[in-house]
Protein backbone atom coordinates (compact mmCIF):
# COMPACT_ATOMS: atom_id res chain seq x y z
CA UNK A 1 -34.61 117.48 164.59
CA UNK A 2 -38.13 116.22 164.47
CA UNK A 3 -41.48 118.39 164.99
CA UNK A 4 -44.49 116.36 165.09
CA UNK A 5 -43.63 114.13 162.52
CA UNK A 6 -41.65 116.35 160.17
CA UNK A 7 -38.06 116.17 159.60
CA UNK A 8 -36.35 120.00 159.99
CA UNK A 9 -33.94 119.53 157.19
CA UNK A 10 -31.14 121.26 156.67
CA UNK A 11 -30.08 122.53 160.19
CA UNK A 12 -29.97 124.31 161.63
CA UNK A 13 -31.83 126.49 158.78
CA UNK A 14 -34.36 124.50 157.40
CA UNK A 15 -36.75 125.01 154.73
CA UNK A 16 -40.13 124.03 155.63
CA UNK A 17 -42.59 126.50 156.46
CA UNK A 18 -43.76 127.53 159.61
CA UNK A 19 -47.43 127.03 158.11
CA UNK A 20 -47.04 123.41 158.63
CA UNK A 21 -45.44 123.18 161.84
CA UNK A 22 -48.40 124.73 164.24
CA UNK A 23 -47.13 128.14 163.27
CA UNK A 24 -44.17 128.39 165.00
CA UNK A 25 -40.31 128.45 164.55
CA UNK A 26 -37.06 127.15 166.26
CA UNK A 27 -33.96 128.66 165.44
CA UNK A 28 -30.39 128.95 167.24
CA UNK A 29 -28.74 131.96 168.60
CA UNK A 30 -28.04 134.51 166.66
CA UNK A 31 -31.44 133.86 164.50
CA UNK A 32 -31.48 133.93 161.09
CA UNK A 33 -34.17 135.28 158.24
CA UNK A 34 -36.40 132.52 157.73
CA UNK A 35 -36.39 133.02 154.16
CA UNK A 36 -38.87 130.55 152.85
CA UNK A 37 -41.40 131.46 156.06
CA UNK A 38 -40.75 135.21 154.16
CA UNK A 39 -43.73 136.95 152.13
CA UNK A 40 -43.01 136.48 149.56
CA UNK A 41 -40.07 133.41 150.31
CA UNK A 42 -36.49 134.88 149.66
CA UNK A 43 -34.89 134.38 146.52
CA UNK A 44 -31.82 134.94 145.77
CA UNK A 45 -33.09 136.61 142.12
CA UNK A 46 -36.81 137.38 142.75
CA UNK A 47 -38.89 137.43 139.58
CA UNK A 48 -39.94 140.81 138.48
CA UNK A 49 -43.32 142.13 139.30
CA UNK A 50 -44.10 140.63 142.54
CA UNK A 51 -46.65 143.64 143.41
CA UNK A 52 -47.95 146.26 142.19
CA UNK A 53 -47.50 149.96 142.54
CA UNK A 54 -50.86 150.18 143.76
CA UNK A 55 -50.78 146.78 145.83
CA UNK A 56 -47.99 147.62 147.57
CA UNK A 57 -49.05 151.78 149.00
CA UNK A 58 -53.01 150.39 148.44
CA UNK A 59 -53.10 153.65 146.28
CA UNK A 60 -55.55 152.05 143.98
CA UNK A 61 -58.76 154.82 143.71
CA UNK A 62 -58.14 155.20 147.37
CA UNK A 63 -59.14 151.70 148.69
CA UNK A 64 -56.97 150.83 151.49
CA UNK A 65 -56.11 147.49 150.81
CA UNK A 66 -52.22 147.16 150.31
CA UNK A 67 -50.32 144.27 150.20
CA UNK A 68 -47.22 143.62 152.39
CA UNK A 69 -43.86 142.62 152.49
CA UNK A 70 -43.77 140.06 155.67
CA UNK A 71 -39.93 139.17 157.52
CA UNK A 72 -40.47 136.26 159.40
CA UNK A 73 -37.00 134.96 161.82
CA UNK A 74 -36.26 131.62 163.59
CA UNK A 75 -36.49 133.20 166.54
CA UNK A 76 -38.25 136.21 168.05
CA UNK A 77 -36.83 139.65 167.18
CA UNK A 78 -37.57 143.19 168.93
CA UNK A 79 -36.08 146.68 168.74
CA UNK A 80 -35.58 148.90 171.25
CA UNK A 81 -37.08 151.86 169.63
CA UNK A 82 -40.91 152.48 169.38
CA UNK A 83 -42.18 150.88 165.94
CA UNK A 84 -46.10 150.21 166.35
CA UNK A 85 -47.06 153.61 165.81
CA UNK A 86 -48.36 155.58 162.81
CA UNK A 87 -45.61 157.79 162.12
CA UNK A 88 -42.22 156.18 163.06
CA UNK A 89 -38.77 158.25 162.15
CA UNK A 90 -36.38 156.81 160.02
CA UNK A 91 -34.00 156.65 163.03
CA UNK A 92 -36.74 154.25 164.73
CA UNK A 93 -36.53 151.79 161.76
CA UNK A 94 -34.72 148.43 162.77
CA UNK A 95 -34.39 148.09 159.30
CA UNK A 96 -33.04 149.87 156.25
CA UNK A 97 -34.85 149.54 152.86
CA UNK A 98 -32.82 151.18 149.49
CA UNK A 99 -34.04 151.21 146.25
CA UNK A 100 -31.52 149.24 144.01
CA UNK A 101 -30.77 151.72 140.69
CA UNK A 102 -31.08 149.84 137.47
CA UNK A 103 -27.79 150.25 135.31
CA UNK A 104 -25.73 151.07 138.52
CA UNK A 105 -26.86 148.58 141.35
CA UNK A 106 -26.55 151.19 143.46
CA UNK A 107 -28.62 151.29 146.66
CA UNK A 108 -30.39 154.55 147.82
CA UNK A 109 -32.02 154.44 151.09
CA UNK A 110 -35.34 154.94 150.93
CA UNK A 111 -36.99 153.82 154.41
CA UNK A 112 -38.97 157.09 154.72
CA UNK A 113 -41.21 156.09 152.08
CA UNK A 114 -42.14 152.77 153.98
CA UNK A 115 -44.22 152.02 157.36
CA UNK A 116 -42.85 149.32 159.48
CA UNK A 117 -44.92 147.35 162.36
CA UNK A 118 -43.39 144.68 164.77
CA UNK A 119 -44.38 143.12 168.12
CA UNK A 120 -44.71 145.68 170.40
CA UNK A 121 -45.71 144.47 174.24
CA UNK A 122 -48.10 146.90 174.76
CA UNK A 123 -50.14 147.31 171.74
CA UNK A 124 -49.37 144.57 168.90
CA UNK A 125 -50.65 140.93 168.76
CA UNK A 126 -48.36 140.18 165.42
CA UNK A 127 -45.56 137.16 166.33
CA UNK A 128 -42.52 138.66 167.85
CA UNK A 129 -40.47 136.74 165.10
CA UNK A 130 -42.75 138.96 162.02
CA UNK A 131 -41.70 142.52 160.70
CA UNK A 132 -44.75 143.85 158.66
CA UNK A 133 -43.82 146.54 155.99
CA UNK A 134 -45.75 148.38 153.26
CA UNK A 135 -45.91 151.51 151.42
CA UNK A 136 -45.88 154.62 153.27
CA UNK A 137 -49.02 155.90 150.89
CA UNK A 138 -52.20 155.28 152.22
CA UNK A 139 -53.62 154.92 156.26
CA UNK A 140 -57.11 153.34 156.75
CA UNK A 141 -58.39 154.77 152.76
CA UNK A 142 -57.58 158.12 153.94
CA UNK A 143 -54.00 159.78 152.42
CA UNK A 144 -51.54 160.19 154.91
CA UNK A 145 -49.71 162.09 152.67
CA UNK A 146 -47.84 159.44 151.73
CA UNK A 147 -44.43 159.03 149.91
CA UNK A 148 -44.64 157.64 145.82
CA UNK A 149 -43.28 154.26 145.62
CA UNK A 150 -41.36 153.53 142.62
CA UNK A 151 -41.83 150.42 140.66
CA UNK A 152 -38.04 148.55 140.75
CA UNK A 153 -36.15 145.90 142.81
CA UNK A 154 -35.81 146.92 146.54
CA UNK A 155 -33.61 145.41 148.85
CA UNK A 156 -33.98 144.99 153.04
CA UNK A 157 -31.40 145.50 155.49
CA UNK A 158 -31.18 145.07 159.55
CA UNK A 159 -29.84 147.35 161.29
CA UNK A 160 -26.87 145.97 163.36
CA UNK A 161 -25.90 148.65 165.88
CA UNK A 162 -27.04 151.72 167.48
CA UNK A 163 -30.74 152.42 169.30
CA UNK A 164 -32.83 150.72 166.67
CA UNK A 165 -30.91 147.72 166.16
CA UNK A 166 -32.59 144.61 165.31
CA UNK A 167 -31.98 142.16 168.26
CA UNK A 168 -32.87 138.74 169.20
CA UNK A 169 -35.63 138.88 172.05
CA UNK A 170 -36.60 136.50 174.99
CA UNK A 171 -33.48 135.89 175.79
CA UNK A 172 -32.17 135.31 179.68
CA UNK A 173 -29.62 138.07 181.12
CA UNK A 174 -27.47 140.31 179.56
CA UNK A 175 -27.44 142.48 176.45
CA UNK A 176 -28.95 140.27 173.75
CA UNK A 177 -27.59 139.78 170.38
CA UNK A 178 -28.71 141.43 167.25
CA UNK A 179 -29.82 139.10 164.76
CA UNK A 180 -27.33 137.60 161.87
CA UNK A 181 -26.82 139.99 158.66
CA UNK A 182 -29.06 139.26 155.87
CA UNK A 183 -30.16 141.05 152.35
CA UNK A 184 -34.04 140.30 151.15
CA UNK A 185 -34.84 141.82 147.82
CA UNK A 186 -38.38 142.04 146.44
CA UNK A 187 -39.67 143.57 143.14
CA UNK A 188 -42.79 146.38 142.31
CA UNK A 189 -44.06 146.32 139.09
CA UNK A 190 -45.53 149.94 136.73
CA UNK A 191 -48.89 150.37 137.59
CA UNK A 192 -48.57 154.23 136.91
CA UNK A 193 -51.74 154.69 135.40
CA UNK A 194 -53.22 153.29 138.82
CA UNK A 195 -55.84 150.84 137.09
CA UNK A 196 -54.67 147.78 138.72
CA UNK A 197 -52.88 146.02 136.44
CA UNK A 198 -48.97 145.67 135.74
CA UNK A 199 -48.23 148.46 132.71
CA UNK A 200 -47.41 146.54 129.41
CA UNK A 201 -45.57 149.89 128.50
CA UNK A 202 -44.47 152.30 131.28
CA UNK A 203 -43.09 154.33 129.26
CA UNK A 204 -46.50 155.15 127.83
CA UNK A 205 -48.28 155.75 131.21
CA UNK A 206 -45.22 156.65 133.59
CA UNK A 207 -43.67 159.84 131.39
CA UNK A 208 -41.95 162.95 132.56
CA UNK A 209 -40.61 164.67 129.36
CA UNK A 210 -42.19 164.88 125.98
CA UNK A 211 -45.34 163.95 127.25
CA UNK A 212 -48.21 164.08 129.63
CA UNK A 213 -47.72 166.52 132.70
CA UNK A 214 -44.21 166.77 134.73
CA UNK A 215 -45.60 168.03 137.50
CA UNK A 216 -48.01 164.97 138.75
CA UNK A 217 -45.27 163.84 140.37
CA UNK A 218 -46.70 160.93 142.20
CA UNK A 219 -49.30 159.98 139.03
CA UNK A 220 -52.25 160.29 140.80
CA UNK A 221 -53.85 161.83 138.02
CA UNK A 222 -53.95 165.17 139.99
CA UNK A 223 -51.55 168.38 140.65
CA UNK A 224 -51.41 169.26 143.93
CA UNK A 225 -49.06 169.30 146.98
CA UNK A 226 -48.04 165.96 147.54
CA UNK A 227 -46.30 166.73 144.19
CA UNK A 228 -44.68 169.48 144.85
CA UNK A 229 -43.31 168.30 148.31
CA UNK A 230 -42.41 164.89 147.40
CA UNK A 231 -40.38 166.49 143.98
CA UNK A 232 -38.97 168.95 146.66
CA UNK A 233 -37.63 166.07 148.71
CA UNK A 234 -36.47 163.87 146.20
CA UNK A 235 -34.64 166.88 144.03
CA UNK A 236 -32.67 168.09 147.40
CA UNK A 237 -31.88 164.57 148.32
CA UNK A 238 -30.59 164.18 144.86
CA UNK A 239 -32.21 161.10 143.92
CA UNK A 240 -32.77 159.90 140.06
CA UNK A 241 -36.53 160.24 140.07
CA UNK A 242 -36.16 164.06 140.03
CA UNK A 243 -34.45 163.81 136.82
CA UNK A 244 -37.50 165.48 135.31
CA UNK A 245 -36.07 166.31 131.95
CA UNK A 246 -34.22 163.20 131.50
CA UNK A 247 -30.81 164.77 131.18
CA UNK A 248 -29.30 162.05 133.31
CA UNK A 249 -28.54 164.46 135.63
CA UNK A 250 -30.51 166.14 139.00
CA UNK A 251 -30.14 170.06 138.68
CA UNK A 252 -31.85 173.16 138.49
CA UNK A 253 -32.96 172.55 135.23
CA UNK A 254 -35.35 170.04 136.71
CA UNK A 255 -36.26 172.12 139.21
CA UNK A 256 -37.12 175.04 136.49
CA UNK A 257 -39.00 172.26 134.41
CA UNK A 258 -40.94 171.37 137.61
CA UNK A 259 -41.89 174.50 138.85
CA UNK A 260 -43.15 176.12 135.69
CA UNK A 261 -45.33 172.47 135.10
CA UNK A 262 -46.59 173.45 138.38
CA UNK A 263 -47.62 176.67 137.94
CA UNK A 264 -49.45 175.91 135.24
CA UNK A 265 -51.03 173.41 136.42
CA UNK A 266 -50.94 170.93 133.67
């Protein structure tokens, strides 16, 4: 296939990016992730550090300027669940993003802590074939509260079936198809202390026991209650961060530790 005069090569997924083909995208039925069209392009092993803590929830001194993860298709894609709003429920999400833990590989869902826009006919100008995501931290400089991100390799997933699905849009007749399978994994980098730069030793600036305070949960430099609800949240879903005293284990020893930090106020 040739657009213009540039050779789509292989097909029917090729590699060239949209930038230098007007823009634009043709794909076959199902459509695929356009993986090199991606921000940043799919790899199969994506280098470490490709943002910040405080690029990717624009956290940094409370300048709203975060960076974003961009999903660009072959073809257009559209959910059937409202996604261009400020507040969107994790059952609205036609996607599902889990924080991959280090030793384990495991995957725990965390698409709560993300916002997700995507055409929308009513309200959005973005190409139907783009999902926009970014951390769920900051909304025009002001906090929304927002949920911590941690630094670590993420990993996206569509979701397939049920009232969110990701589907293929403009399609004639019938109930169109959702979009092939894929798994997109991108990387956030320690910038705990929030100055802007990647941390040349987290564990100097991103500490929970032994040093600094345990109950600046979110390292924002302050106590307050973002850190007690998002602790609260991540200690009754179980997950590792609320691991407070490092025991390698979530229990009510962290949540001792974390209440009497708090009460102090340290």
């Amino acid at each position: 296939m040739v657009v213009g005069s540039t050779t789509l090569s292989p097909v029917p997924n090729y590699s060239t990016a949209s930038s230098s083909l007007g823009g634009g995208a043709v794909g076959l039925v199902p459509f695929q992730l356009y993986g090199n069209d991606c921000s940043p392009a799919y790899s199969a092993s994506p280098p470490a550090n490709q943002f910040l803590q405080t690029e990717i929830d624009g956290s940094d001194g409370g300048t709203w300027n975060p960076k974003s993860v961009i999903l660009r298709f072959y073809g257009p894609v559209s959910t059937a669940a409202e996604v261009d709003t400020g507040v969107v429920t994790y059952n609205a999400m036609p996607v599902v993003i889990s924080y991959i833990e280090p030793g384990s590989g495991n995957p725990i869902d965390v698409t709560h802590r993300w916002k997700i826009a995507m055409n929308d006919s009513t309200t959005s100008t973005r190409p139907a074939r783009e999902i926009t995501i970014r951390g769920h931290k900051w909304s025009s400089g002001a906090s929304d509260p927002g949920m911590y991100i941690h630094a670590g390799t993420y990993r996206i997933t569509p979701r397939l079936t049920g009232s969110a699905r990701l589907f293929c849009d403009g399609l004639p007749g019938g109930t169109p198809p959702s979009v092939t399978n894929f798994s997109y994994e991108f990387t956030v980098g320690f910038d705990c202390d929030r100055n802007g730069e990647l941390d040349p030793d987290p564990s100097a600036t991103c500490w929970r026991e032994g040093g600094g305070c345990i109950a600046d949960y979110d390292f924002s430099g302050f106590v307050d209650t973002e850190d007690y609800d998002l602790f609260v949240y991540d200690f009754q879903a179980g997950y590792v961060w609320a691991d407070v005293d490092e025991s390698g284990f979530v229990d009510t020893d962290d949540f001792d530790a974390f209440v009497g930090a708090f009460e102090e106020g340290c």
